[in-house]
PDB file of N, CA and C in Angstrom:
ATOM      1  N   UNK A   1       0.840  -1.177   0.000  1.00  0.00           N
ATOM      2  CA  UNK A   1       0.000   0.000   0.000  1.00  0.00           C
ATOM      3  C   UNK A   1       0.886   1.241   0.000  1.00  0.00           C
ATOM      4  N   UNK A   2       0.477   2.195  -1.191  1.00  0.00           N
ATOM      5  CA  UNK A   2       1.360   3.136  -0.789  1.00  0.00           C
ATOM      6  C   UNK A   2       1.279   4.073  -0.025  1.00  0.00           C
ATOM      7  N   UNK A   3       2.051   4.955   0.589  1.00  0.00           N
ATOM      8  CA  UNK A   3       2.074   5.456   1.718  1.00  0.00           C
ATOM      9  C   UNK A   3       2.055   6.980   1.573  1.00  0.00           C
ATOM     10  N   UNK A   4       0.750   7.357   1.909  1.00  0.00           N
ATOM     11  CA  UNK A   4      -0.074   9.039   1.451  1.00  0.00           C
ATOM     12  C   UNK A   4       0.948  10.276   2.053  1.00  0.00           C
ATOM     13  N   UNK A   5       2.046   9.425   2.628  1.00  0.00           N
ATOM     14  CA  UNK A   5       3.013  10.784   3.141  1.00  0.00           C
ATOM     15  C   UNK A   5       4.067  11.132   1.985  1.00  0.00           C
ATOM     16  N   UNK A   6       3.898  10.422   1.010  1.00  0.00           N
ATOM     17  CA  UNK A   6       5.213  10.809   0.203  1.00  0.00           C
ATOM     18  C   UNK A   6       4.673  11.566  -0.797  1.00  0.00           C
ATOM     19  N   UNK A   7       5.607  12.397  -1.092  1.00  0.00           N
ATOM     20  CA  UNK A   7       5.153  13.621  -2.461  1.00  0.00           C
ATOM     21  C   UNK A   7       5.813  12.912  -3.781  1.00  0.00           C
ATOM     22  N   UNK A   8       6.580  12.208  -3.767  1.00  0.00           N
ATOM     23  CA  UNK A   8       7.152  11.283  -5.175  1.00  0.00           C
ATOM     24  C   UNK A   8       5.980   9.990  -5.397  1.00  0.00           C
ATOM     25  N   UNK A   9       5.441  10.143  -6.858  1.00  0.00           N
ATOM     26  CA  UNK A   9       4.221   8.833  -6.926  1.00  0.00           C
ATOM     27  C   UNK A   9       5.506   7.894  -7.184  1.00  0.00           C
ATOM     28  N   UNK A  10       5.572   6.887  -6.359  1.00  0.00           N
ATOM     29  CA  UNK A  10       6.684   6.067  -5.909  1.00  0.00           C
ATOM     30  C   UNK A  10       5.801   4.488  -7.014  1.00  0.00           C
ATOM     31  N   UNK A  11       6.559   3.618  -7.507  1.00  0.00           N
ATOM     32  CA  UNK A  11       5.921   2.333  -8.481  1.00  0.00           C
ATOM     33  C   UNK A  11       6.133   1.320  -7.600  1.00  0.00           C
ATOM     34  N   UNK A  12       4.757   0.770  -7.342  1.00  0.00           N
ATOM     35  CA  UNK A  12       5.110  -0.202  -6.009  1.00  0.00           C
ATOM     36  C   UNK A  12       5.568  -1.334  -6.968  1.00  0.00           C
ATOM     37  N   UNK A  13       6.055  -2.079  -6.114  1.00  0.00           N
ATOM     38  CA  UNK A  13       6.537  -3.652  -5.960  1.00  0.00           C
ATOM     39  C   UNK A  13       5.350  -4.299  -7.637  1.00  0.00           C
ATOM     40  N   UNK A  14       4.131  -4.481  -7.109  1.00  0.00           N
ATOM     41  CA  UNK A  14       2.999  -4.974  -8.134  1.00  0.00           C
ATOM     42  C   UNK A  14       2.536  -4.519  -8.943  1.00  0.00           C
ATOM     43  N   UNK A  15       3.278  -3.191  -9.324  1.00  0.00           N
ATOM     44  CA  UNK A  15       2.771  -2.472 -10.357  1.00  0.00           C
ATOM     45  C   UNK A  15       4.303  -2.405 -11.367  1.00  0.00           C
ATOM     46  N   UNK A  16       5.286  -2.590 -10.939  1.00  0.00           N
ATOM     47  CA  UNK A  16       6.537  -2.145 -11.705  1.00  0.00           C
ATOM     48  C   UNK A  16       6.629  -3.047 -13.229  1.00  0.00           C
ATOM     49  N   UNK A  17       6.457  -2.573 -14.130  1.00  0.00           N
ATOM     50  CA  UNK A  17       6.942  -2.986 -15.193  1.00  0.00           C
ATOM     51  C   UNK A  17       8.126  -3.233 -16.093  1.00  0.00           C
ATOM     52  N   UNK A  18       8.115  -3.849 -17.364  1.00  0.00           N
ATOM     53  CA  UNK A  18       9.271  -3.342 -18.302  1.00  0.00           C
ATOM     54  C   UNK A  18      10.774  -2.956 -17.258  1.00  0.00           C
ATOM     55  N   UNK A  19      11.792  -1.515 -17.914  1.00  0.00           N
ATOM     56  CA  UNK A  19      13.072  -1.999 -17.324  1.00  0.00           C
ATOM     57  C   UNK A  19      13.028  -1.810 -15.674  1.00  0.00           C
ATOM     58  N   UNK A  20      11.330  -0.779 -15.182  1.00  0.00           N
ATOM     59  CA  UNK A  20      11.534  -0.743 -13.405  1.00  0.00           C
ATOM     60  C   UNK A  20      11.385  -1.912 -12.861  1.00  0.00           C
ATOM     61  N   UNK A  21      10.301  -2.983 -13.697  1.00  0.00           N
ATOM     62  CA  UNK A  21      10.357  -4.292 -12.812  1.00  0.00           C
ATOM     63  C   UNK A  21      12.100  -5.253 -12.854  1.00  0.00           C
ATOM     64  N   UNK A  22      12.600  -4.807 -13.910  1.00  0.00           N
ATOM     65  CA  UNK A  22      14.036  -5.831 -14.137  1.00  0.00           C
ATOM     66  C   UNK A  22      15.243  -5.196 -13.142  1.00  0.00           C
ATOM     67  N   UNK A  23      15.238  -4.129 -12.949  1.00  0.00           N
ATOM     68  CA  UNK A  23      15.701  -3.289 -11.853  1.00  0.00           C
ATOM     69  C   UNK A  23      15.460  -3.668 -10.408  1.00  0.00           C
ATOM     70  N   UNK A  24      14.043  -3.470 -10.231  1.00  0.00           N
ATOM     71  CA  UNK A  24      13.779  -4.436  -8.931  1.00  0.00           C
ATOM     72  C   UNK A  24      14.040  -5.795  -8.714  1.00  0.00           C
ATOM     73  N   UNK A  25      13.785  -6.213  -9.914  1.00  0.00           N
ATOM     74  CA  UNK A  25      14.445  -7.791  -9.932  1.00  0.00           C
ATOM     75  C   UNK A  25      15.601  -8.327  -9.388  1.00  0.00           C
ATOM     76  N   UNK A  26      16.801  -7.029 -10.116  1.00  0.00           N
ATOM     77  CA  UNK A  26      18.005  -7.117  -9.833  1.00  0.00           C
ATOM     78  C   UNK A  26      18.416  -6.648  -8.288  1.00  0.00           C
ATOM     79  N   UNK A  27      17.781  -5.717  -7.460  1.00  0.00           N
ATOM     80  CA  UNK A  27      18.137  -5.699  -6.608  1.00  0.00           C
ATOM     81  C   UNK A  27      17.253  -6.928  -5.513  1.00  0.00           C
ATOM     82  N   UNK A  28      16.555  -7.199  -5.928  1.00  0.00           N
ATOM     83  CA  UNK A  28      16.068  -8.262  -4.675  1.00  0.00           C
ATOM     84  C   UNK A  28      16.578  -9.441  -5.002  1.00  0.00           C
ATOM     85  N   UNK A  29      17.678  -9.830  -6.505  1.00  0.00           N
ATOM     86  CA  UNK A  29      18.335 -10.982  -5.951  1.00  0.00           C
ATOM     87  C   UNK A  29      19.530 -10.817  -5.476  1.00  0.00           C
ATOM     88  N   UNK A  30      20.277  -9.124  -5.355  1.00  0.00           N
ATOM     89  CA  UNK A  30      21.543  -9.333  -4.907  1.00  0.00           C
ATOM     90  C   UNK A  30      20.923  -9.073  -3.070  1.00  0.00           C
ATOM     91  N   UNK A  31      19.882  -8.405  -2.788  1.00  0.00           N
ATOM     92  CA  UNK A  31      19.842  -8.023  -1.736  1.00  0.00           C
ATOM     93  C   UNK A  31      18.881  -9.269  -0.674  1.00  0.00           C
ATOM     94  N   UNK A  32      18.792 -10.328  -1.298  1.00  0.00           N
ATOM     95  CA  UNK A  32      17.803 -11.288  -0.593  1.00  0.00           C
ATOM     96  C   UNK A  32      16.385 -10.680   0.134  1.00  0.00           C
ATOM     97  N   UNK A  33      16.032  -9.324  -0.102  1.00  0.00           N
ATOM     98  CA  UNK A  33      14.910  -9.471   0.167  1.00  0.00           C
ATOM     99  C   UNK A  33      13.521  -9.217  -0.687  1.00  0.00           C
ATOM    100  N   UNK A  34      12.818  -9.282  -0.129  1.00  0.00           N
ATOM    101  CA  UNK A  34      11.419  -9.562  -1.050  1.00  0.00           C
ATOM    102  C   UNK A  34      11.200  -7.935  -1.713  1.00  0.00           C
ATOM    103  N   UNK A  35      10.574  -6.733  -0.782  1.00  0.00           N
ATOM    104  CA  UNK A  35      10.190  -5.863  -0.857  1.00  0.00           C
ATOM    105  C   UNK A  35      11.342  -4.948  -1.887  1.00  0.00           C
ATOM    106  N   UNK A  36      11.170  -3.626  -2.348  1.00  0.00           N
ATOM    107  CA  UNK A  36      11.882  -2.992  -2.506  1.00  0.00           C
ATOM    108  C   UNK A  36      11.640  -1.807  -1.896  1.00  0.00           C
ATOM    109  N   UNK A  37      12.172  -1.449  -1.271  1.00  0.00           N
ATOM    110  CA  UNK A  37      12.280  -0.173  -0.187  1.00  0.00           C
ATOM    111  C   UNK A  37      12.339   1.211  -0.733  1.00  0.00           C
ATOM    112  N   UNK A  38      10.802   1.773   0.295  1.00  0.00           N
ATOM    113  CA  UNK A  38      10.427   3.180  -0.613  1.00  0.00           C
ATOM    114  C   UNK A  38      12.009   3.980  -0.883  1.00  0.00           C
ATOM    115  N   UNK A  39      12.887   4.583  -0.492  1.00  0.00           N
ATOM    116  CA  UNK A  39      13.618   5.289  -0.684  1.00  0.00           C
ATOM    117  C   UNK A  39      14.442   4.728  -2.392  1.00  0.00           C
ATOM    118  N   UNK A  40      14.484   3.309  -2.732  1.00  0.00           N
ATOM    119  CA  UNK A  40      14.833   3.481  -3.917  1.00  0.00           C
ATOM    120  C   UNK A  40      13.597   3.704  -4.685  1.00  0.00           C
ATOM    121  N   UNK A  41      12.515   3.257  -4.625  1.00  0.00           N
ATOM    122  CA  UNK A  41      11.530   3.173  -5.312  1.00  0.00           C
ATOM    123  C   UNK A  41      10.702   4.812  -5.811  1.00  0.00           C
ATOM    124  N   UNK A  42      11.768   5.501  -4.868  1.00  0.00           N
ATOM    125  CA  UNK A  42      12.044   7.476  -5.308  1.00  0.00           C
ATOM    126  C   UNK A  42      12.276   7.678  -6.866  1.00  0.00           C
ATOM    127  N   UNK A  43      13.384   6.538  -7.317  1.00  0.00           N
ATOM    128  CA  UNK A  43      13.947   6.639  -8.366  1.00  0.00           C
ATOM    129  C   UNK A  43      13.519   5.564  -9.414  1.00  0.00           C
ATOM    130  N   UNK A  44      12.427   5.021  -9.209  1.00  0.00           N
ATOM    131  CA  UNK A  44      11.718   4.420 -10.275  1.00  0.00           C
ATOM    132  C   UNK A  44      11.419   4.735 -11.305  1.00  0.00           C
ATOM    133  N   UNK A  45      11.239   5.881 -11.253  1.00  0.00           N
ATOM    134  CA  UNK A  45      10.445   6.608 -12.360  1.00  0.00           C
ATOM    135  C   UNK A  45      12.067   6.632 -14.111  1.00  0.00           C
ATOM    136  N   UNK A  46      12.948   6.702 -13.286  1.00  0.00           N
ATOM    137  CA  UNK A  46      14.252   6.926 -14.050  1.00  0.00           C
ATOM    138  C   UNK A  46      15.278   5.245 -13.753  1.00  0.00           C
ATOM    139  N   UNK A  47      14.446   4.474 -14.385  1.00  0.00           N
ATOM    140  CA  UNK A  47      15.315   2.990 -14.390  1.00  0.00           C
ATOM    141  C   UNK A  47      16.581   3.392 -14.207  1.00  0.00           C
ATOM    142  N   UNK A  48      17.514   3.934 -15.381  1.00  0.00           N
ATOM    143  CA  UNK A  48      18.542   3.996 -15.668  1.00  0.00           C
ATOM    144  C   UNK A  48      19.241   4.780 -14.340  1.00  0.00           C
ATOM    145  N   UNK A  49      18.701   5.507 -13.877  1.00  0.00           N
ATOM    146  CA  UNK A  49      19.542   6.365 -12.229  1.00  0.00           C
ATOM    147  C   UNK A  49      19.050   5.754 -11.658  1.00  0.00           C
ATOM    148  N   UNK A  50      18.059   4.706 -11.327  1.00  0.00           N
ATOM    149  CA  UNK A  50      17.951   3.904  -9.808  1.00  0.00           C
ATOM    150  C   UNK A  50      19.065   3.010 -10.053  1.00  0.00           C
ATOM    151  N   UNK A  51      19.541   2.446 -11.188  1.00  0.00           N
ATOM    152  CA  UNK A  51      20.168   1.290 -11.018  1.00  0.00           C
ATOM    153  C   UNK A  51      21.866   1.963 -10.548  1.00  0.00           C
ATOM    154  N   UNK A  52      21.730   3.322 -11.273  1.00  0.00           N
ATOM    155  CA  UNK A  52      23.236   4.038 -10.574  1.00  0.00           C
ATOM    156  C   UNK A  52      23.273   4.039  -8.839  1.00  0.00           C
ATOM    157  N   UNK A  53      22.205   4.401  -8.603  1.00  0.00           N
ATOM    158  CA  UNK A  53      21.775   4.831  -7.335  1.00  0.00           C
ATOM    159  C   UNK A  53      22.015   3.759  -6.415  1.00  0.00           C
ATOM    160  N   UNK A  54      21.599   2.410  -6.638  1.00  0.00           N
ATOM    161  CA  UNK A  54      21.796   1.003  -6.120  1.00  0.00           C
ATOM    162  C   UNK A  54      23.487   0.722  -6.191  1.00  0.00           C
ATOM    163  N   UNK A  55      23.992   1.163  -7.429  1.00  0.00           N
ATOM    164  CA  UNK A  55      25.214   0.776  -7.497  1.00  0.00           C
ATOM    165  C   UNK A  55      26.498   1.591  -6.385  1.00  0.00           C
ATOM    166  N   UNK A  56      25.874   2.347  -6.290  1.00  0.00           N
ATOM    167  CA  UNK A  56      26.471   3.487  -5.271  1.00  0.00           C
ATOM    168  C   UNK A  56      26.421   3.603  -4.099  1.00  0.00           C
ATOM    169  N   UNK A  57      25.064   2.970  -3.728  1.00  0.00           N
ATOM    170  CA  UNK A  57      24.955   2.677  -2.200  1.00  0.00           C
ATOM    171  C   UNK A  57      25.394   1.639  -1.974  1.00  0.00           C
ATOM    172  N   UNK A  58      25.795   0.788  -3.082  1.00  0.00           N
ATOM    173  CA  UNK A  58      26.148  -0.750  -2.559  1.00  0.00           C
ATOM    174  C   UNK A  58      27.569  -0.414  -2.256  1.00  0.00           C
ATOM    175  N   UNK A  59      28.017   0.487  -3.063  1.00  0.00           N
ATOM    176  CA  UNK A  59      29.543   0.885  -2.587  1.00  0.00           C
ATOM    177  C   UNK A  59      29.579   1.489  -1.414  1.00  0.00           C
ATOM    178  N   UNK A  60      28.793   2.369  -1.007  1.00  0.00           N
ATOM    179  CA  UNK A  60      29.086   3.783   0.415  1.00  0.00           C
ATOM    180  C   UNK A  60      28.837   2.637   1.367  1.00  0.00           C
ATOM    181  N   UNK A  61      27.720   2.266   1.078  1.00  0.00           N
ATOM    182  CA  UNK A  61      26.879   1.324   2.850  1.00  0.00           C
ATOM    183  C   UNK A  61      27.610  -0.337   2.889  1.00  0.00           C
ATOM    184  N   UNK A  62      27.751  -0.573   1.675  1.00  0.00           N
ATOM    185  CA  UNK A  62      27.591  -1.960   1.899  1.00  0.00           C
ATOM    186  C   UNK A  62      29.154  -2.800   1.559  1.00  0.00           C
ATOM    187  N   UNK A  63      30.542  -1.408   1.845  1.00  0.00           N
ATOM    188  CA  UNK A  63      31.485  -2.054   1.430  1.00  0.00           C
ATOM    189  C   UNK A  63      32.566  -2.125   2.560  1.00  0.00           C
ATOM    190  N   UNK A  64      33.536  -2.485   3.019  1.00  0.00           N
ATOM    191  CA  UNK A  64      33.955  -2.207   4.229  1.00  0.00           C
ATOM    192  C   UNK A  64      34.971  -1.003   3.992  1.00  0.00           C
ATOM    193  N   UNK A  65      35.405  -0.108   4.935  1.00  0.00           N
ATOM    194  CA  UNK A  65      36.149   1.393   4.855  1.00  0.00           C
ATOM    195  C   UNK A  65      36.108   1.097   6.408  1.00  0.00           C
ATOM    196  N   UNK A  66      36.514   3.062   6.683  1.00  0.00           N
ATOM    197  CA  UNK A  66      36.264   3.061   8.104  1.00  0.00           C
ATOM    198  C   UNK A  66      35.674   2.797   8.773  1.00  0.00           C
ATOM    199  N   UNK A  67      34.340   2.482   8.607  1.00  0.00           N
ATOM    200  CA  UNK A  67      33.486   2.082   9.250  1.00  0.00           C
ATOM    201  C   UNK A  67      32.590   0.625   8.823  1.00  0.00           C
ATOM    202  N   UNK A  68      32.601  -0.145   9.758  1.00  0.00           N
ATOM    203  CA  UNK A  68      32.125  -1.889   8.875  1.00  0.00           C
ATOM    204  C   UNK A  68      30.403  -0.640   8.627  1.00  0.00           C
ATOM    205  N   UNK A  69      29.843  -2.191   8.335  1.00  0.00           N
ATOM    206  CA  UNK A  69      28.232  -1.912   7.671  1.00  0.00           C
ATOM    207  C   UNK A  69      27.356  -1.925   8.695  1.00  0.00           C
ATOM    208  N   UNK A  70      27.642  -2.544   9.860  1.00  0.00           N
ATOM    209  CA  UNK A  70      26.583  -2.373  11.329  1.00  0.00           C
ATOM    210  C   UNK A  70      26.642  -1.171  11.752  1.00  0.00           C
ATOM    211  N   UNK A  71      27.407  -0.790  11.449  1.00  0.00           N
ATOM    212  CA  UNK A  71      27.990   1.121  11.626  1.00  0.00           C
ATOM    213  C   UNK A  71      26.796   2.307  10.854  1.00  0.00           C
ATOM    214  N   UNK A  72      27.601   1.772   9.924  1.00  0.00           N
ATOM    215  CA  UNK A  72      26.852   2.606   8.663  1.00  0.00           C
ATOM    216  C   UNK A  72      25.116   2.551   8.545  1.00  0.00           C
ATOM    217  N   UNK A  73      24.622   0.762   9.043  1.00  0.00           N
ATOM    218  CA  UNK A  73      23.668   1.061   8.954  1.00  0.00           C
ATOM    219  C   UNK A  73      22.630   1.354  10.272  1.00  0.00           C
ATOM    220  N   UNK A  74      23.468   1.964  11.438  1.00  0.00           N
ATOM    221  CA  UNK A  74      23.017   2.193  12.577  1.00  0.00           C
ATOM    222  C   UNK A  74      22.874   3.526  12.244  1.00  0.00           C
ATOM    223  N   UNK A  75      24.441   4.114  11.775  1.00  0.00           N
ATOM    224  CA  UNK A  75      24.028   5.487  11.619  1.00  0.00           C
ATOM    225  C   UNK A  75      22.889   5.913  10.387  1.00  0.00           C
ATOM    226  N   UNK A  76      22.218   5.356   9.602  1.00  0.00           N
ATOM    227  CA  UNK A  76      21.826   5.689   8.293  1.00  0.00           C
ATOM    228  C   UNK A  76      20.261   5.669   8.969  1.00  0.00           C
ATOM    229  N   UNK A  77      20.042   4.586   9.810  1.00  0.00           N
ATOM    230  CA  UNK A  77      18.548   4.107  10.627  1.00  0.00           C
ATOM    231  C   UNK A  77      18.229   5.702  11.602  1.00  0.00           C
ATOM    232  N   UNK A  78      19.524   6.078  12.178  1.00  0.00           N
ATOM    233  CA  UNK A  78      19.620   7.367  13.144  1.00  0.00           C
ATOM    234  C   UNK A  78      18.891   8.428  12.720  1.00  0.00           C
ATOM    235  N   UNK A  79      19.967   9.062  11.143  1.00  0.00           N
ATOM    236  CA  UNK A  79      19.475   9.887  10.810  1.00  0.00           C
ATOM    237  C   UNK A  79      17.960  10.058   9.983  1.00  0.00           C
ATOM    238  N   UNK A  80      17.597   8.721   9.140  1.00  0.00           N
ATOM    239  CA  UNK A  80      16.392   8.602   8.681  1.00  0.00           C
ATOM    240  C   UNK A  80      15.388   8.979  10.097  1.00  0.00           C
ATOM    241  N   UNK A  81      15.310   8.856  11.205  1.00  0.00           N
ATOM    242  CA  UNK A  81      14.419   8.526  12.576  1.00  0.00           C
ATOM    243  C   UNK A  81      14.467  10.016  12.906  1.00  0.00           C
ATOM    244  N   UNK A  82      15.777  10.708  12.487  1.00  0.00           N
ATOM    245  CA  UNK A  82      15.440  12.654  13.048  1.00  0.00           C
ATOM    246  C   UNK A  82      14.774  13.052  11.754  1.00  0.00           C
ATOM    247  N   UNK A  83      14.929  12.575  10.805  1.00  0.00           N
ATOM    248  CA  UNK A  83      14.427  13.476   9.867  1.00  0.00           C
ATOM    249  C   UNK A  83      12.805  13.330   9.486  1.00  0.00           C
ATOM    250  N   UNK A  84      12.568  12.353  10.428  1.00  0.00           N
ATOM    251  CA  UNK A  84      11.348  11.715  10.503  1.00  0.00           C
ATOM    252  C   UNK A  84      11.037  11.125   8.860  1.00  0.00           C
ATOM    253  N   UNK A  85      11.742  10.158   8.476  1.00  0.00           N
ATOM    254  CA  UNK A  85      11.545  10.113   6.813  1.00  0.00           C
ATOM    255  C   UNK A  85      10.951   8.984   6.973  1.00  0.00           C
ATOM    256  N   UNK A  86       9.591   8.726   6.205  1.00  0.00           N
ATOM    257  CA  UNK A  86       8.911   7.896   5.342  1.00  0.00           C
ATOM    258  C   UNK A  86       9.221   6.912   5.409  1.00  0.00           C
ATOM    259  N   UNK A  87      10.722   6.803   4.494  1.00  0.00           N
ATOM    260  CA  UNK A  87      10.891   5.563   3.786  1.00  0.00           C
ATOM    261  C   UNK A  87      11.738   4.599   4.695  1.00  0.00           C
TER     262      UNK A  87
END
């Protein structure tokens, strides 16, 4: 169900077609999960920059640096929770 707080008409999960459904495809088999999570689903509308967008976070969040990924995604949960965001 989509969620009446967001100002982006976001393409859910059961509606995504053509290259947004192959996009979602691709991230729910590298990411093992089912859903695709409103904050990419921002960038649905532009296949070609969500899939940059995925490729980029897989680098910032999901690679090891200074900080491992329990880090990154403690702090990422933090700031989404002040900014009171949606997604």
């Amino acid at each position: 169900m989509p969620d009446p707080k967001t100002k982006i008409a976001l393409i859910e999960d059961a509606d995504a077609t053509g290259d947004v459904a192959k996009v979602y495809e691709q991230w729910r088999a590298h990411s093992g999960r089912q859903q695709m999570p409103g904050i990419l689903k921002c960038f649905s509308h532009r296949p070609d920059f969500l899939r940059d967008v995925m490729s980029f976070g897989n680098t910032v969040h999901f690679s090891e640096g200074h900080l491992d990924r329990r880090t990154k995604e403690a702090i990422a949960s933090w700031v989404s929770w002040l900014n009171r965001c949606p997604y």
